[in-house]
N, C-alpha and C. Protein backbone atom coordinates (compact mmCIF):
# COMPACT_ATOMS: atom_id res chain seq x y z
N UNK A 1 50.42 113.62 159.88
CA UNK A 1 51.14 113.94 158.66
C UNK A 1 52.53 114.43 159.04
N UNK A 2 53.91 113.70 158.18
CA UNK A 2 54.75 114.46 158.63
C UNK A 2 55.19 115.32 157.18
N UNK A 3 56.33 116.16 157.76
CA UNK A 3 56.88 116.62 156.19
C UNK A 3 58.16 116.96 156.52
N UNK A 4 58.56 117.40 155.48
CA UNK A 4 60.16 117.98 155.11
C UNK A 4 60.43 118.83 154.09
N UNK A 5 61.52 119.09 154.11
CA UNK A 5 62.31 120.16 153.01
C UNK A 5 63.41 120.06 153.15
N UNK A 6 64.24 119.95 151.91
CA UNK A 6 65.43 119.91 152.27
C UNK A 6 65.91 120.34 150.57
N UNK A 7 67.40 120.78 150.51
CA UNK A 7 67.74 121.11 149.61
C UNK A 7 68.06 120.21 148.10
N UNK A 8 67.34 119.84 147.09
CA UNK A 8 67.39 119.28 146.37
C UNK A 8 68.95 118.55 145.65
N UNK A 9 69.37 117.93 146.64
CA UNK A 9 71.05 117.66 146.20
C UNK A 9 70.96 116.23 146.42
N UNK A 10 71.98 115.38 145.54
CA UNK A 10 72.34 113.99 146.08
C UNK A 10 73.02 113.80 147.61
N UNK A 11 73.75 115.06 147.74
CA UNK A 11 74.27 114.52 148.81
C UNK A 11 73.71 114.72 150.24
N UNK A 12 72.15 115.31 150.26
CA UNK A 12 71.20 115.18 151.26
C UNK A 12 70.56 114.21 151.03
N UNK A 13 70.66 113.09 150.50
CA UNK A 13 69.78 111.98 150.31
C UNK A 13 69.50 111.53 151.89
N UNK A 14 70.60 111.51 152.60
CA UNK A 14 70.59 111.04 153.70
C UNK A 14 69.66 111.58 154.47
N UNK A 15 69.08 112.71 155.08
CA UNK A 15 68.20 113.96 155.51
C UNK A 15 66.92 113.19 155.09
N UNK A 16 66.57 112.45 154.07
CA UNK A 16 65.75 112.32 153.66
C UNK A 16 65.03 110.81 153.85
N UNK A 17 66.41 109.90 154.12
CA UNK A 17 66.19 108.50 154.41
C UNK A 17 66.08 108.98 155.97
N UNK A 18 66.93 109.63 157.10
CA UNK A 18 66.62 109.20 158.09
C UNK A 18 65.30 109.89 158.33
N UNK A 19 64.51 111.13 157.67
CA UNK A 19 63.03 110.99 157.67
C UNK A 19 62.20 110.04 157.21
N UNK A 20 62.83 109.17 156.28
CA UNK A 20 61.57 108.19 156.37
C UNK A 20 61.42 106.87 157.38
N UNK A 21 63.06 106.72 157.81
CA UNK A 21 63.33 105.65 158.67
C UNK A 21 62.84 106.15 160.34
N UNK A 22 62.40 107.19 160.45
CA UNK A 22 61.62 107.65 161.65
C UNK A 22 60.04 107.07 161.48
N UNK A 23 59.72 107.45 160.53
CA UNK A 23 58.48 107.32 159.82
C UNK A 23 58.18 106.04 159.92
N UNK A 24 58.72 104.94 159.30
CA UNK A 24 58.90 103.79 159.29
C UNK A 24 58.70 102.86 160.37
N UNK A 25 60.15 103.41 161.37
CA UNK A 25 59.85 103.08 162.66
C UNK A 25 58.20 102.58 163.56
N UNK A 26 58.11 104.39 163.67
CA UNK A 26 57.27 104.70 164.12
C UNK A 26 55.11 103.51 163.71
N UNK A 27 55.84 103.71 162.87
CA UNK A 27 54.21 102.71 161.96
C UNK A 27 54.44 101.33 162.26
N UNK A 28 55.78 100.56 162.20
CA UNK A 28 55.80 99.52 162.44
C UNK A 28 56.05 98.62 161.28
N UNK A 29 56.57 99.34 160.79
CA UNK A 29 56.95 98.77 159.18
C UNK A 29 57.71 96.99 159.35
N UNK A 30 57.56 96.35 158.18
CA UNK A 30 58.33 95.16 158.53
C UNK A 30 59.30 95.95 157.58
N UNK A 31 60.68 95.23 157.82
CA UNK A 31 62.12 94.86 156.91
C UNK A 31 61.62 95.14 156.05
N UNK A 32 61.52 93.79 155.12
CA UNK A 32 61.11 93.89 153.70
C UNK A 32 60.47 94.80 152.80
N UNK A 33 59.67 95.32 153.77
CA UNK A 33 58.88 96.39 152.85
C UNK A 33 59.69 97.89 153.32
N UNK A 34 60.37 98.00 154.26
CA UNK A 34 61.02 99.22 154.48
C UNK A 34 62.13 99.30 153.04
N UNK A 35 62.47 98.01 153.29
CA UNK A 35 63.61 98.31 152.30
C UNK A 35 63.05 98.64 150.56
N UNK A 36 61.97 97.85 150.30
CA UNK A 36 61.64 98.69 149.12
C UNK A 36 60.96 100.18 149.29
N UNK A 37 60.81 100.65 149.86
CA UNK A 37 60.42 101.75 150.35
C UNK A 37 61.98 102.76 150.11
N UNK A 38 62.80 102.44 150.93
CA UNK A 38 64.11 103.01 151.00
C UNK A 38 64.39 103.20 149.96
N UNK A 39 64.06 102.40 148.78
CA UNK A 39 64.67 102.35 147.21
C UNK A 39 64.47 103.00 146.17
N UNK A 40 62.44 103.24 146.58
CA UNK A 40 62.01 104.12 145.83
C UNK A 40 61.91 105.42 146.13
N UNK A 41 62.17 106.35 147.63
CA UNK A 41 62.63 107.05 148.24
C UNK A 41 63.88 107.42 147.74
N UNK A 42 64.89 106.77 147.54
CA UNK A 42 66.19 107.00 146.86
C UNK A 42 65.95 107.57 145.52
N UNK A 43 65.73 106.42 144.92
CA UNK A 43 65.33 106.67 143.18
C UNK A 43 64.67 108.28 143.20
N UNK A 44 63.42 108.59 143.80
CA UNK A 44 63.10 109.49 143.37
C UNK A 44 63.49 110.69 143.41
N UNK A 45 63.91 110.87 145.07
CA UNK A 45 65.13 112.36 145.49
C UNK A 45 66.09 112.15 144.73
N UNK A 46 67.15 111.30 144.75
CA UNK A 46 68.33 111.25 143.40
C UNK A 46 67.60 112.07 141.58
N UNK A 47 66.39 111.34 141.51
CA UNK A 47 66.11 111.96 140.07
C UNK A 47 65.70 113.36 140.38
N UNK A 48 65.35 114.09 141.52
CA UNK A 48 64.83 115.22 141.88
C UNK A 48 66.09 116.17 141.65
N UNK A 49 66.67 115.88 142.68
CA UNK A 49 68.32 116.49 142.23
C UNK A 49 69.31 116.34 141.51
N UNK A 50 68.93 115.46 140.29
CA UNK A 50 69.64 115.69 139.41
C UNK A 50 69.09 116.24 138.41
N UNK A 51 67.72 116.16 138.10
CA UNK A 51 66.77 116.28 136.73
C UNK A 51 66.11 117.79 137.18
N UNK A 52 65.58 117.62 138.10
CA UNK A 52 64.44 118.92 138.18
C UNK A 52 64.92 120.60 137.98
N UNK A 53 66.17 120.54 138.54
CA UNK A 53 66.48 122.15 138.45
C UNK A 53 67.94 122.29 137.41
N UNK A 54 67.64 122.73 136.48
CA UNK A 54 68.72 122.72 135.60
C UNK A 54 69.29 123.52 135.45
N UNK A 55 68.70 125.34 135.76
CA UNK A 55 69.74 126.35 136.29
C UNK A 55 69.65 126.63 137.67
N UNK A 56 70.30 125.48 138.14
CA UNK A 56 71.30 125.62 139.92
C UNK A 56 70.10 125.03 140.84
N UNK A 57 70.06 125.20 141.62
CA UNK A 57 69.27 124.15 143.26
C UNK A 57 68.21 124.65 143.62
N UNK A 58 67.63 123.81 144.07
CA UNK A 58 66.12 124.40 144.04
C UNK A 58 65.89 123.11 145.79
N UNK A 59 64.50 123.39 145.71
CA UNK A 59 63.90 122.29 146.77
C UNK A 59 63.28 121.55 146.56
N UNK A 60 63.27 120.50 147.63
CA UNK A 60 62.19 119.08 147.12
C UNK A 60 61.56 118.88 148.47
N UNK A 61 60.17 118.90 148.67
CA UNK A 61 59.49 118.73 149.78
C UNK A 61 58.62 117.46 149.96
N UNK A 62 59.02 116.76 150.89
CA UNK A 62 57.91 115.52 151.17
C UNK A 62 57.08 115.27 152.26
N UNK A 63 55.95 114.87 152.08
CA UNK A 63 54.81 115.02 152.51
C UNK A 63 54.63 113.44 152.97
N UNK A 64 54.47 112.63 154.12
CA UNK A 64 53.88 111.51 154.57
C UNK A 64 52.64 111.29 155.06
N UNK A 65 51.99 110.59 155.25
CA UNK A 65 50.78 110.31 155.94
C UNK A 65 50.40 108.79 155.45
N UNK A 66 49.82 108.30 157.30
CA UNK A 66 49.71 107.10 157.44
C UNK A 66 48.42 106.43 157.93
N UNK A 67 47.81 106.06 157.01
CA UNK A 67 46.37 105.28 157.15
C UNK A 67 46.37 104.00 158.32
N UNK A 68 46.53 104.77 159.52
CA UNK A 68 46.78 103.09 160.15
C UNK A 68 45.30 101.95 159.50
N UNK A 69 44.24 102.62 159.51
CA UNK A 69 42.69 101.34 159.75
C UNK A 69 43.90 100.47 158.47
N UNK A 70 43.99 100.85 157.35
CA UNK A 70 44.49 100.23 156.39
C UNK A 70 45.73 99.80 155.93
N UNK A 71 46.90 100.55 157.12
CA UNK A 71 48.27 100.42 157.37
C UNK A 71 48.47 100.77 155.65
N UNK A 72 48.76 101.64 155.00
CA UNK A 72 48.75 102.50 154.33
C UNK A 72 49.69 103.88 154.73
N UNK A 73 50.62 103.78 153.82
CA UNK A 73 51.95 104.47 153.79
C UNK A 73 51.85 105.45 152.47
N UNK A 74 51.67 106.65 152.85
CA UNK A 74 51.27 107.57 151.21
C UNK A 74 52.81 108.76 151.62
N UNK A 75 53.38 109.05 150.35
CA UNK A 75 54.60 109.45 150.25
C UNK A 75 54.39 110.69 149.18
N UNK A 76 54.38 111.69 149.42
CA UNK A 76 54.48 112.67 148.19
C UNK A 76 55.26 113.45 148.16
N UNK A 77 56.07 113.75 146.61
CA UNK A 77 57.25 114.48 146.40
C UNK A 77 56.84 115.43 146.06
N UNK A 78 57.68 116.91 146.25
CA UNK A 78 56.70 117.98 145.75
C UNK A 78 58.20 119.04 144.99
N UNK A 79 58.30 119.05 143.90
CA UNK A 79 59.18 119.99 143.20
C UNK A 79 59.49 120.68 142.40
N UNK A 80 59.93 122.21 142.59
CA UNK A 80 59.19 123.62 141.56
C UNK A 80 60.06 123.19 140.11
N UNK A 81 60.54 122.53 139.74
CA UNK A 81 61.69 122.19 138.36
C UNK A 81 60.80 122.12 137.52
N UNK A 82 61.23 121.66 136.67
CA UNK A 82 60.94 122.00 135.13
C UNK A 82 59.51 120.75 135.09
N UNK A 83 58.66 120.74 134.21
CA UNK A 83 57.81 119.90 134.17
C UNK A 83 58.20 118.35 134.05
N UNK A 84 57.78 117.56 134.65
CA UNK A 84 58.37 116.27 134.10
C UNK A 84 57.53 114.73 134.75
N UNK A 85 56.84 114.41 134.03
CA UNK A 85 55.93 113.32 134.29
C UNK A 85 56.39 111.86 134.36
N UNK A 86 57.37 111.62 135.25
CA UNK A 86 58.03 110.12 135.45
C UNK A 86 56.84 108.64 134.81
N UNK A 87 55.67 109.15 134.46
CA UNK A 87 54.88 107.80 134.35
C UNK A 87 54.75 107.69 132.78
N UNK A 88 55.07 109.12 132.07
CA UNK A 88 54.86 109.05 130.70
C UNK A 88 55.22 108.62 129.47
N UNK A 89 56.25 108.33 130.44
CA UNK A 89 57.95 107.15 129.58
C UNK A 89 57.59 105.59 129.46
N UNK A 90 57.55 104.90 128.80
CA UNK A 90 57.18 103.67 128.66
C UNK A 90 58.30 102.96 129.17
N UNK A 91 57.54 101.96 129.99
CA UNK A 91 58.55 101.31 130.49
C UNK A 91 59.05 100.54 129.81
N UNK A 92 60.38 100.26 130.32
CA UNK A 92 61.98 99.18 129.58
C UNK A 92 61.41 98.53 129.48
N UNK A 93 61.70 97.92 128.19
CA UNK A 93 61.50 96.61 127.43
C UNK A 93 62.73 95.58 128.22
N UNK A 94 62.11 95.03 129.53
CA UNK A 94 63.33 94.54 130.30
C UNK A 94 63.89 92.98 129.82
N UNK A 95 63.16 92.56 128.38
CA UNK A 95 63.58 90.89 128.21
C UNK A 95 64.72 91.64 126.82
N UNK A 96 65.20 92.77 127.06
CA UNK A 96 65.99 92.93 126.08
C UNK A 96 67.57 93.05 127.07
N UNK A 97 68.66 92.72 126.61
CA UNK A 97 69.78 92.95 127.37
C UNK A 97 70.51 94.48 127.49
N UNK A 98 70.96 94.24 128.34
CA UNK A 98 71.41 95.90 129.01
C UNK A 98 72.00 96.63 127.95
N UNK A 99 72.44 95.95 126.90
CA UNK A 99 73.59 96.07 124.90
C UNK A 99 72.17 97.00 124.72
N UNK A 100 71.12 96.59 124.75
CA UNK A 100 69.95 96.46 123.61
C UNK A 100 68.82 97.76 124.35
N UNK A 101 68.71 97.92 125.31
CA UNK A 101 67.82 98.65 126.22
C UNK A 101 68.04 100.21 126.09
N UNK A 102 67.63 101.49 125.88
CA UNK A 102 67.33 102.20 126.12
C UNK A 102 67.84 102.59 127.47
N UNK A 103 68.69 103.68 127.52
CA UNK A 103 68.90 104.18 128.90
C UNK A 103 68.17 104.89 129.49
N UNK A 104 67.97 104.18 130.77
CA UNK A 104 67.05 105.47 131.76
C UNK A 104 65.83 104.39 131.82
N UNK A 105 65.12 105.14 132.66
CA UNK A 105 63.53 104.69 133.26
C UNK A 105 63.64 103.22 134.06
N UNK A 106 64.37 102.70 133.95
CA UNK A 106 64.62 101.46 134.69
C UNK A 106 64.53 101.52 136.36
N UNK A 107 64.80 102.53 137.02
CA UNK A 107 64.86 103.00 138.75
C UNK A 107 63.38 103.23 138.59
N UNK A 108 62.55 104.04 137.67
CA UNK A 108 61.33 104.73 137.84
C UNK A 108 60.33 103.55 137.87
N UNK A 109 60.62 102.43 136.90
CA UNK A 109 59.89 101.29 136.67
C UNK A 109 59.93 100.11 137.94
N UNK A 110 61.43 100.24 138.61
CA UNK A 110 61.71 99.32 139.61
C UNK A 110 60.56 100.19 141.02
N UNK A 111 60.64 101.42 140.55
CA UNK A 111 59.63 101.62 142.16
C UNK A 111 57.88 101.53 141.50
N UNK A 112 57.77 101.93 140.16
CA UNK A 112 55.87 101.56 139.67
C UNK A 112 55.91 99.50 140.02
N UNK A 113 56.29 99.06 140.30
CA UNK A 113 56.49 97.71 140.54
C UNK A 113 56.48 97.11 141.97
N UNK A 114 57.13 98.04 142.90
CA UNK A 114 57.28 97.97 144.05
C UNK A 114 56.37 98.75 144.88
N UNK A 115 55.82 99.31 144.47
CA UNK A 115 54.73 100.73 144.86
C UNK A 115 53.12 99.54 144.62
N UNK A 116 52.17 100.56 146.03
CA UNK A 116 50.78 99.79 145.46
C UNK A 116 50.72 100.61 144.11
N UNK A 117 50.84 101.76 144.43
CA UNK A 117 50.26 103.05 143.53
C UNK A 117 51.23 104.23 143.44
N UNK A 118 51.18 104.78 142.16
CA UNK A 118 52.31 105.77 141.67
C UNK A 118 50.93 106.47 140.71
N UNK A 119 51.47 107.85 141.45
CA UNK A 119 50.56 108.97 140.19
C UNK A 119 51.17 110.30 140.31
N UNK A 120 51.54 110.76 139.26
CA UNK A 120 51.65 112.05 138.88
C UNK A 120 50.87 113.28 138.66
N UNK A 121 50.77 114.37 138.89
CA UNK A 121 50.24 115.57 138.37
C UNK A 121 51.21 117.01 138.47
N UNK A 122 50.94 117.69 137.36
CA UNK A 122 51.85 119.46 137.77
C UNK A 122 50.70 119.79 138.03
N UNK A 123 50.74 120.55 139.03
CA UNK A 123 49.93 121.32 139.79
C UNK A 123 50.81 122.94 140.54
N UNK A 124 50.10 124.10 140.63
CA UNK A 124 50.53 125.00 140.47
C UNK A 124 51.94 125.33 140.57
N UNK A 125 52.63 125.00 139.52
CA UNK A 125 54.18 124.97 139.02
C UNK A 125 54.62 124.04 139.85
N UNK A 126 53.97 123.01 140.10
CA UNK A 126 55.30 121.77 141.12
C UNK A 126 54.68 120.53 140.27
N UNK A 127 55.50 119.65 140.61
CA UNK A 127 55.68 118.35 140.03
C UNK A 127 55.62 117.78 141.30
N UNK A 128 54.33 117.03 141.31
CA UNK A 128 53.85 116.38 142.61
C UNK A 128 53.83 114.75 142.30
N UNK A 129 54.64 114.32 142.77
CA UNK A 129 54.70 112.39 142.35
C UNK A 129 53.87 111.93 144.17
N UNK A 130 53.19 111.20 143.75
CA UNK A 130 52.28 110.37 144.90
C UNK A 130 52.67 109.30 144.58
N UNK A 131 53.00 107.77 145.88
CA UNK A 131 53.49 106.80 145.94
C UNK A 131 52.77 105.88 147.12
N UNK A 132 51.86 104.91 147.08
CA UNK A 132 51.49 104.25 148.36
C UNK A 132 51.57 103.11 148.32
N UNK A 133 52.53 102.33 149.63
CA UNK A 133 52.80 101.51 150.02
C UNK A 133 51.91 100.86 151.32
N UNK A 134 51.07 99.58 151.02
CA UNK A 134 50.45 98.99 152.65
C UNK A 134 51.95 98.19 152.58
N UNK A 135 51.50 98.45 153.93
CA UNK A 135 52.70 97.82 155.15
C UNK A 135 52.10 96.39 156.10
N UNK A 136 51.26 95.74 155.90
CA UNK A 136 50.55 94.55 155.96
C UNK A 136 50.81 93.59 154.93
């Protein structure tokens, strides 16, 4: 299992990609799937530090662990902000044009798409998002 902490800001995004690109490495990830990985990794720290703490900075902690028998990539975000259930929003009506669409949820929907599995729970005051990617 690895983990991290780092200060809930956009401009540590980086801190956070080169922990997963160790991670990555290390398992044997192909390209293709690193890079959607990278995306939804992005998406979610970006919405962490911008959405979760609304009076001033807080932390966002992630949690890895890697199923080699099943090459199985599990990713969890962990953050004390305000309650907020990324799965509860219906996703974009995407055959409508960008004029016509509802702003927002479109990054959250591009990683439930790219993800095997996305689940949410608050659990003792954190907002815990779970994400698993096989890498096979």
């Amino acid at each position: 299992m690895w983990e991290i902490r780092t200060d809930a800001q956009p401009e540590k995004l980086y801190i956070v990609l080169d922990f997963l690109d160790g991670i990555l490495e290390e398992c044997g990830c192909p390209a293709g799937i690193k890079i959607k990985l990278e995306v939804a990794v992005e998406e979610i720290f970006v919405n962490i530090a911008h959405y979760a703490y609304t009076h001033g900075g807080g932390t966002a902690r992630i949690l890895a662990e890697f199923d080699d028998s099943g090459r199985v990539l599990t990713l969890i975000f962990e953050d004390t902000g305000i309650p907020y259930d990324p799965l509860a929003k219906p996703d974009p009506d995407i055959t409508l044009s960008a004029e016509e669409r509802q702003i927002g949820g479109l990054g959250i929907f591009m990683v439930k798409k790219s993800m095997d599995s996305m689940e949410y729970e608050r659990r003792d005051d954190k907002n815990i998002l779970t994400i698993k990617k096989k890498l096979a």
